[in-house]
C-alpha atoms as a PDB file:
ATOM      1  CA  UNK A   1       1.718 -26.556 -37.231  1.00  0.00           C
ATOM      2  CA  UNK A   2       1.182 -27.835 -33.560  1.00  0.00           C
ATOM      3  CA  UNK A   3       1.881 -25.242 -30.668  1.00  0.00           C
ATOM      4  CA  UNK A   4       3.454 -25.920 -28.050  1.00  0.00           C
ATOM      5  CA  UNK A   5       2.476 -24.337 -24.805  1.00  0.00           C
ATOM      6  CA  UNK A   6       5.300 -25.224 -22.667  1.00  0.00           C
ATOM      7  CA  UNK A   7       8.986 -25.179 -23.525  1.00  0.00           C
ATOM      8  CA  UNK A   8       8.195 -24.527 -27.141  1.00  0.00           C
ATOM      9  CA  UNK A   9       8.164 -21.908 -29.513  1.00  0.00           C
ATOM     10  CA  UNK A  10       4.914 -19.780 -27.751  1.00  0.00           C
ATOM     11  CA  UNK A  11       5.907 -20.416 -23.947  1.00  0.00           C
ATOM     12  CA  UNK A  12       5.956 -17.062 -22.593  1.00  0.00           C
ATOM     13  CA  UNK A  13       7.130 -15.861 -19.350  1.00  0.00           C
ATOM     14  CA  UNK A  14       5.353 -18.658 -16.307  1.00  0.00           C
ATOM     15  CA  UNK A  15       2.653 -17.371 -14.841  1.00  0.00           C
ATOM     16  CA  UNK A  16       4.631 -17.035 -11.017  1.00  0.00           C
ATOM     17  CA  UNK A  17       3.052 -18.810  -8.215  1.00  0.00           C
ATOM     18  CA  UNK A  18       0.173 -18.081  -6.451  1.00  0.00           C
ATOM     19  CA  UNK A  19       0.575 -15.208  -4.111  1.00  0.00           C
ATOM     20  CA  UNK A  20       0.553 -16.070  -0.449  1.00  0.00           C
ATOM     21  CA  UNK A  21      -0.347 -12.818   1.882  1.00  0.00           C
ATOM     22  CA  UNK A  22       0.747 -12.824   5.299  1.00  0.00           C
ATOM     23  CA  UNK A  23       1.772 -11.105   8.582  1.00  0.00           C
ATOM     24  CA  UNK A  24       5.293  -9.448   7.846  1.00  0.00           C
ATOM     25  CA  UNK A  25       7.986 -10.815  10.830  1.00  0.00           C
ATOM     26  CA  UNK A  26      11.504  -9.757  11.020  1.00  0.00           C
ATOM     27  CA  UNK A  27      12.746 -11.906   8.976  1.00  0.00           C
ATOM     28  CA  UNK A  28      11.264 -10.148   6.481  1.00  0.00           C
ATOM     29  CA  UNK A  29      12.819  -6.858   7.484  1.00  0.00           C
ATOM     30  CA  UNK A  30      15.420  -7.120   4.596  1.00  0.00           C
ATOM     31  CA  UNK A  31      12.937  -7.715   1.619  1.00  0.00           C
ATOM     32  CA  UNK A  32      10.821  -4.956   3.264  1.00  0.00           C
ATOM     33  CA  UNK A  33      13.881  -1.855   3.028  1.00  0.00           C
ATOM     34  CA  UNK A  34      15.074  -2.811   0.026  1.00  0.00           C
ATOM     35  CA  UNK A  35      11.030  -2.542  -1.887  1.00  0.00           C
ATOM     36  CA  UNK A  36      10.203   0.548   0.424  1.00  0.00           C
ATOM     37  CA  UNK A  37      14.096   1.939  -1.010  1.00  0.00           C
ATOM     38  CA  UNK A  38      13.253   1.233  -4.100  1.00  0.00           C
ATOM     39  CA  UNK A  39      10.199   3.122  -4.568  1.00  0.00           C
ATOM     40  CA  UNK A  40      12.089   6.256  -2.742  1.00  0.00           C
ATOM     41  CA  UNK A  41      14.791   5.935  -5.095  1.00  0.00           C
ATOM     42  CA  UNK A  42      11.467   6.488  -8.220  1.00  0.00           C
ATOM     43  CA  UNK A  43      10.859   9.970  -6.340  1.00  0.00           C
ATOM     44  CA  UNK A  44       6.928  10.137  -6.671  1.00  0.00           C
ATOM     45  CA  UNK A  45       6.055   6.803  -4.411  1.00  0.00           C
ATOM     46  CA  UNK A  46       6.763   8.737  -0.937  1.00  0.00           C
ATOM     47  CA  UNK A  47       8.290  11.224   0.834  1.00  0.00           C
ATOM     48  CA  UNK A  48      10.700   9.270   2.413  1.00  0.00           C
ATOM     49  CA  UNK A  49      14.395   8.776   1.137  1.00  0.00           C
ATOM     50  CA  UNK A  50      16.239   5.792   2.346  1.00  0.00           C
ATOM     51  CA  UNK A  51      18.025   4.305   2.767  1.00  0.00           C
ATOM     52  CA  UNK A  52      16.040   1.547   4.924  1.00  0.00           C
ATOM     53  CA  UNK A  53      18.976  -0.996   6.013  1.00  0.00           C
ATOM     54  CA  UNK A  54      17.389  -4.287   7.586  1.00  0.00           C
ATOM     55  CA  UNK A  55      18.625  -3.389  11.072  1.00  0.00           C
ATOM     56  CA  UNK A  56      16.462  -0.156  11.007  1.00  0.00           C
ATOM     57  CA  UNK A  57      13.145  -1.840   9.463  1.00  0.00           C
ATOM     58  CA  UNK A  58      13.241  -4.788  12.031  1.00  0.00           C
ATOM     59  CA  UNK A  59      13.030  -2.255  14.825  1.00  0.00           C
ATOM     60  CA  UNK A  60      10.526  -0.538  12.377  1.00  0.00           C
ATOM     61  CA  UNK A  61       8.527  -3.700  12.615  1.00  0.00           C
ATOM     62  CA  UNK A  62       8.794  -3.976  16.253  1.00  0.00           C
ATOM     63  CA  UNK A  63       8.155  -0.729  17.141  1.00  0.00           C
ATOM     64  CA  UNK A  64       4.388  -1.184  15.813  1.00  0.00           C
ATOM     65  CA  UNK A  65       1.686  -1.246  17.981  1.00  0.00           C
ATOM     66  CA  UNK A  66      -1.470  -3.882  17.534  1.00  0.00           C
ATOM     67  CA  UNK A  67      -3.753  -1.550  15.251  1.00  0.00           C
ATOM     68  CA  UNK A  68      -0.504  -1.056  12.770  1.00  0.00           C
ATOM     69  CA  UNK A  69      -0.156  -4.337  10.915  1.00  0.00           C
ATOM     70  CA  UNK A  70       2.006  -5.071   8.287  1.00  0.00           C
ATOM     71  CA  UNK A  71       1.681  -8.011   5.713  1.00  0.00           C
ATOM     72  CA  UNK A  72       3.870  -9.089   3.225  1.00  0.00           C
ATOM     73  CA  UNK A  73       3.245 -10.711  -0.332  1.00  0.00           C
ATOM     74  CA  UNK A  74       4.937 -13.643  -1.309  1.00  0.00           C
ATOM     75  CA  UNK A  75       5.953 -15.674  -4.418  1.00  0.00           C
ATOM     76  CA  UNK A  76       7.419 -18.879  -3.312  1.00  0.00           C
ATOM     77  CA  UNK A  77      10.038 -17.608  -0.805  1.00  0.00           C
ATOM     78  CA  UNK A  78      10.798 -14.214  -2.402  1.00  0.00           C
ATOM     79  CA  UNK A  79       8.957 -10.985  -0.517  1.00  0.00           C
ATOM     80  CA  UNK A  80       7.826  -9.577  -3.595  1.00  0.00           C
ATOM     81  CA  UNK A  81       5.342  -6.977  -1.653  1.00  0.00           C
ATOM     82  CA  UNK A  82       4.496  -5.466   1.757  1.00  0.00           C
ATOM     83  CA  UNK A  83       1.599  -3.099   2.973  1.00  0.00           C
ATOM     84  CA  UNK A  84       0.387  -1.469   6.032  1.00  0.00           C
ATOM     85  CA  UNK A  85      -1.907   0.119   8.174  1.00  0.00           C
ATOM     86  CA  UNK A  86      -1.605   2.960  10.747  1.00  0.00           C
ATOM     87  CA  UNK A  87      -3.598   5.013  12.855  1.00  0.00           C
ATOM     88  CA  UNK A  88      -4.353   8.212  11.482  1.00  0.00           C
ATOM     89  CA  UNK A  89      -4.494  10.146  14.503  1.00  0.00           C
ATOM     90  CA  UNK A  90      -3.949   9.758  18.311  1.00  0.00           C
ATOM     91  CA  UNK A  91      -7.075  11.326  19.293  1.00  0.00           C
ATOM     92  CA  UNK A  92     -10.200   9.212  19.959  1.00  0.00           C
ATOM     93  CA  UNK A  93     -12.288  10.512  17.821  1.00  0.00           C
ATOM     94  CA  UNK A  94     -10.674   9.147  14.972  1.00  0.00           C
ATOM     95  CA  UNK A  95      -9.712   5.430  16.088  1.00  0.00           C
ATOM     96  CA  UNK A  96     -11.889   4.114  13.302  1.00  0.00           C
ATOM     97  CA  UNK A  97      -9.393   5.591  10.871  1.00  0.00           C
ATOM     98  CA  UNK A  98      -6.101   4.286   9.363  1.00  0.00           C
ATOM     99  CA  UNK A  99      -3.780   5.376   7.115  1.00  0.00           C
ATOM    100  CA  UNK A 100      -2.917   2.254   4.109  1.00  0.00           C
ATOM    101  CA  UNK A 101       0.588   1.992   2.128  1.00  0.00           C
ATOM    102  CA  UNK A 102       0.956  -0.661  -0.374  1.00  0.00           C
ATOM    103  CA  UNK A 103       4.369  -1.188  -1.830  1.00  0.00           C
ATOM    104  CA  UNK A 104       5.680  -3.626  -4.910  1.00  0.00           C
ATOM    105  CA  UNK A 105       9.106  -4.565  -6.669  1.00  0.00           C
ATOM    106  CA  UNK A 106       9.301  -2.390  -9.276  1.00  0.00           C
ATOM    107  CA  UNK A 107       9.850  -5.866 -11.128  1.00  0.00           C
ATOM    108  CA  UNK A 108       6.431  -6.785 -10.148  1.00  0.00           C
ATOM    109  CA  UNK A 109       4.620  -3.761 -11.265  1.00  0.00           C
ATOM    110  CA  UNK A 110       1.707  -4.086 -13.536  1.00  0.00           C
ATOM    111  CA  UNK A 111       1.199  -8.110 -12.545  1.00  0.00           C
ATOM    112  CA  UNK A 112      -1.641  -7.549 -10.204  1.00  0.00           C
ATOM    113  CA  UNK A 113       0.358  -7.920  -6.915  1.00  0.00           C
ATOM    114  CA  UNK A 114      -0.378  -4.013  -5.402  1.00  0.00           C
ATOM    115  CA  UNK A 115      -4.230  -5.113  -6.216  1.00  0.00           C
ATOM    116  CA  UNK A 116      -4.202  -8.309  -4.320  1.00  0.00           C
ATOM    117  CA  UNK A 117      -2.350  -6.325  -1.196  1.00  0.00           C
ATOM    118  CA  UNK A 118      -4.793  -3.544  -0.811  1.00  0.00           C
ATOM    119  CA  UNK A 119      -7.868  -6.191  -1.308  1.00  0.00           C
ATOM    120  CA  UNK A 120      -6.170  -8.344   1.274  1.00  0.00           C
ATOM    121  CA  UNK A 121      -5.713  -4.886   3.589  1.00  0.00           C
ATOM    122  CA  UNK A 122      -9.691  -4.037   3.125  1.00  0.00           C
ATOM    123  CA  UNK A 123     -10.489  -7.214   3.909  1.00  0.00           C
ATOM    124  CA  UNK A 124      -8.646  -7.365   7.559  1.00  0.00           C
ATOM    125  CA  UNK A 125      -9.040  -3.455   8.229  1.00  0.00           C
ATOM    126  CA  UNK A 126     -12.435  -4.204  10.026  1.00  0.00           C
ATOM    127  CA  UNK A 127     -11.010  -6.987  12.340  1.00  0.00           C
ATOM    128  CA  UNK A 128      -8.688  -4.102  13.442  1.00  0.00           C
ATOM    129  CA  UNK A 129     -11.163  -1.771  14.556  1.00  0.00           C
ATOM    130  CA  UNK A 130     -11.074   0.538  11.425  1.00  0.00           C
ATOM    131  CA  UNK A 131     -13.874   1.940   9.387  1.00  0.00           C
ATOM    132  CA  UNK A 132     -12.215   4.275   7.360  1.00  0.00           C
ATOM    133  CA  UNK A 133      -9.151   4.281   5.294  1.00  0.00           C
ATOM    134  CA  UNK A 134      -7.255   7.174   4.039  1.00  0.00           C
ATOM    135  CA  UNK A 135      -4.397   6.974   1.620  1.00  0.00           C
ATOM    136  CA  UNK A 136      -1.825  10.120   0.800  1.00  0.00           C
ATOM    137  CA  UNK A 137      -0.973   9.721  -2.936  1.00  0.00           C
ATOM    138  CA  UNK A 138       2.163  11.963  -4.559  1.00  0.00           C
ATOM    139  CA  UNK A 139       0.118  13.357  -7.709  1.00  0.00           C
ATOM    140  CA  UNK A 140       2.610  11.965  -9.910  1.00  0.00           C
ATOM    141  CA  UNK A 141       2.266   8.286  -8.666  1.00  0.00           C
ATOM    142  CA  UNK A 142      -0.416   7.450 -11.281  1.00  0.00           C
ATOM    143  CA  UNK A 143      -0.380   3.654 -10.701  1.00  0.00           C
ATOM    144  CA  UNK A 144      -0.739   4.289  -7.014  1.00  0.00           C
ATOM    145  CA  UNK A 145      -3.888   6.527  -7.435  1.00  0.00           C
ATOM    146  CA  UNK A 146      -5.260   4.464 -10.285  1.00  0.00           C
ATOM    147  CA  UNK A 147      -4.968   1.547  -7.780  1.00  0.00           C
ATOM    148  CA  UNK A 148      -6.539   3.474  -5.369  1.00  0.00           C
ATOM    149  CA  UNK A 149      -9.518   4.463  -7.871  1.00  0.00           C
ATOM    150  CA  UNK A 150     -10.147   0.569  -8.771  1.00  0.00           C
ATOM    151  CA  UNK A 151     -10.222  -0.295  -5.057  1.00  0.00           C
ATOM    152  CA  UNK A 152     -13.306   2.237  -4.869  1.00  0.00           C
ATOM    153  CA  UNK A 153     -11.055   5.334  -3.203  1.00  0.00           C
ATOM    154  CA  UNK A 154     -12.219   8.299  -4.474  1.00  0.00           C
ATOM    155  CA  UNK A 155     -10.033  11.103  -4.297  1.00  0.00           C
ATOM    156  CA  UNK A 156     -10.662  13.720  -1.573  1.00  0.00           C
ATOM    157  CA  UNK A 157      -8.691  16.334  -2.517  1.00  0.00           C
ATOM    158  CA  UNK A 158      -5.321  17.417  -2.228  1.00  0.00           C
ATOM    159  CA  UNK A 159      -2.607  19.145   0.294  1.00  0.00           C
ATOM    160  CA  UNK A 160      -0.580  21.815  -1.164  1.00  0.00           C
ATOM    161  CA  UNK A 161       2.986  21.705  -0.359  1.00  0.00           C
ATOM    162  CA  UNK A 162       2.479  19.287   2.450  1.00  0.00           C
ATOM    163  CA  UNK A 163       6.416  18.260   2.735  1.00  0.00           C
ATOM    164  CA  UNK A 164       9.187  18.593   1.011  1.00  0.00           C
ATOM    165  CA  UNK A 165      11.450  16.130  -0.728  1.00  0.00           C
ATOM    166  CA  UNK A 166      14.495  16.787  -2.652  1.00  0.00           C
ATOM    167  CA  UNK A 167      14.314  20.412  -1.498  1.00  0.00           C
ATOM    168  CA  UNK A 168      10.958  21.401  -3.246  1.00  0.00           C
ATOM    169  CA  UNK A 169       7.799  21.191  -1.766  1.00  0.00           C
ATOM    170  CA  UNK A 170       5.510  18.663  -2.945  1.00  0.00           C
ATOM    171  CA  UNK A 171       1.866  18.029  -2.641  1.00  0.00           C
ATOM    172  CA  UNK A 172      -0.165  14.950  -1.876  1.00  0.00           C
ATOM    173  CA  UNK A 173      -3.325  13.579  -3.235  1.00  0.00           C
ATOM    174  CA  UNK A 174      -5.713  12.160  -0.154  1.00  0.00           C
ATOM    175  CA  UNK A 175      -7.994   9.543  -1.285  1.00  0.00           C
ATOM    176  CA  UNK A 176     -10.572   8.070   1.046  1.00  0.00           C
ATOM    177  CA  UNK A 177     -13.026   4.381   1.321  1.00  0.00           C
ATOM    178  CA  UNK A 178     -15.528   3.935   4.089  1.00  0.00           C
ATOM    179  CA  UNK A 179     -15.291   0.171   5.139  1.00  0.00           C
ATOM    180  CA  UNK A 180     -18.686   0.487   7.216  1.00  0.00           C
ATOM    181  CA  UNK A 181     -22.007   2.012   6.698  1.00  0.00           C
ATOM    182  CA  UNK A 182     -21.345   5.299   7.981  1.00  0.00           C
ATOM    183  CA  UNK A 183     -24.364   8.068   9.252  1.00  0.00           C
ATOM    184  CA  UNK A 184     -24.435  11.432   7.762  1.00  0.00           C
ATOM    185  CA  UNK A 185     -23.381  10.750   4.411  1.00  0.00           C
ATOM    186  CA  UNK A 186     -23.897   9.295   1.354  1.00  0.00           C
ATOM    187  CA  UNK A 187     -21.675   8.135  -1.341  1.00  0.00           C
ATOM    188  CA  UNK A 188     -18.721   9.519   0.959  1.00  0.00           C
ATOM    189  CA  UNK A 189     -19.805  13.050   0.825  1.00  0.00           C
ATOM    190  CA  UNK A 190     -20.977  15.444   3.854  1.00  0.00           C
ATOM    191  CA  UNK A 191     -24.978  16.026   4.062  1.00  0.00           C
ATOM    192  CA  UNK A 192     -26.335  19.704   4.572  1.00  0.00           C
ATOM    193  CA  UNK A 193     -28.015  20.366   7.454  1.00  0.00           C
END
């Protein structure tokens, strides 16, 4: 019996379109609320609730400085993806250091899209001045810390009841890469002196 690969009896589900990876603008503000709601509404992607109307995550957008990029991941003309980066901290000291968030439509989950954002974040943290990223996990988000873990994060340790959501307190997993060679330390740990 022949098979048939397309429009026959063994077609599965099209592989989608390549992914296309760029600079988030306000027009993308819409797309961007309703995949950052939609994780809220899981309970163990972030801390924060929602909702995220477009109105709110355009200014969201425009209210970010230089060093706090955000991209957006694309199949054909559907926004299927956005991540970040932030500054960690205000004080000098740590300007080599951002903060990453990845998000994905839950529809999307498991098709290599999250992978493909945080590769594409790596890649461009440098060109923003960063050396260092840190990521803040919820324990229970096992795809976000496996993620992490394949991206060569290694976990750092983790905040006790560092916020609360949903009126408990919850507790956050920090997970760490170096970007650049970095003195002092080897394989991400501190040296003795």
């Amino acid at each position: 019996m022949a098979r048939h690969l397309e429009g026959g009896p063994l077609d599965s589900t099209p592989v989608p379109a390549p992914l296309v990876i760029r600079r988030a603008t306000a027009r993308d503000a819409g797309a961007i609320g309703a995949i950052y709601d939609e994780a809220a509404a899981s309970g163990f992607a972030t801390f924060a609730t929602g909702p995220h109307p477009e109105a709110e995550r355009r200014s969201w957008l425009a209210g970010r400085g230089e060093r706090a990029p955000v991209w957006c991941g694309l199949l054909g003309d559907e926004v299927v993806a956005w991540s970040a980066l932030a500054p960690f901290s205000h004080r000098p000291w740590y300007s080599g250091v951002a903060e990453y968030t990845v998000y994905v439509a839950a529809a999307r989950h498991g098709t290599g899209i999250g992978r493909r954002m945080l590769e594409a974040l790596i890649g461009e943290a440098p060109s923003f001045g960063y050396w260092k990223l840190v990521g803040m996990i919820l324990p229970e988000n096992a795809a976000g810390l496996a993620l992490a873990r394949r991206a060569g994060f290694r976990v750092v340790g983790t905040h006790r009841a560092h916020a609360r959501r949903d009126g408990r307190w919850r507790d956050v997993t920090i997970v760490e890469l170096h970007l650049a060679p970095h003195a002092g330390t080897e394989g991400g740990g501190l040296t003795e002196s």
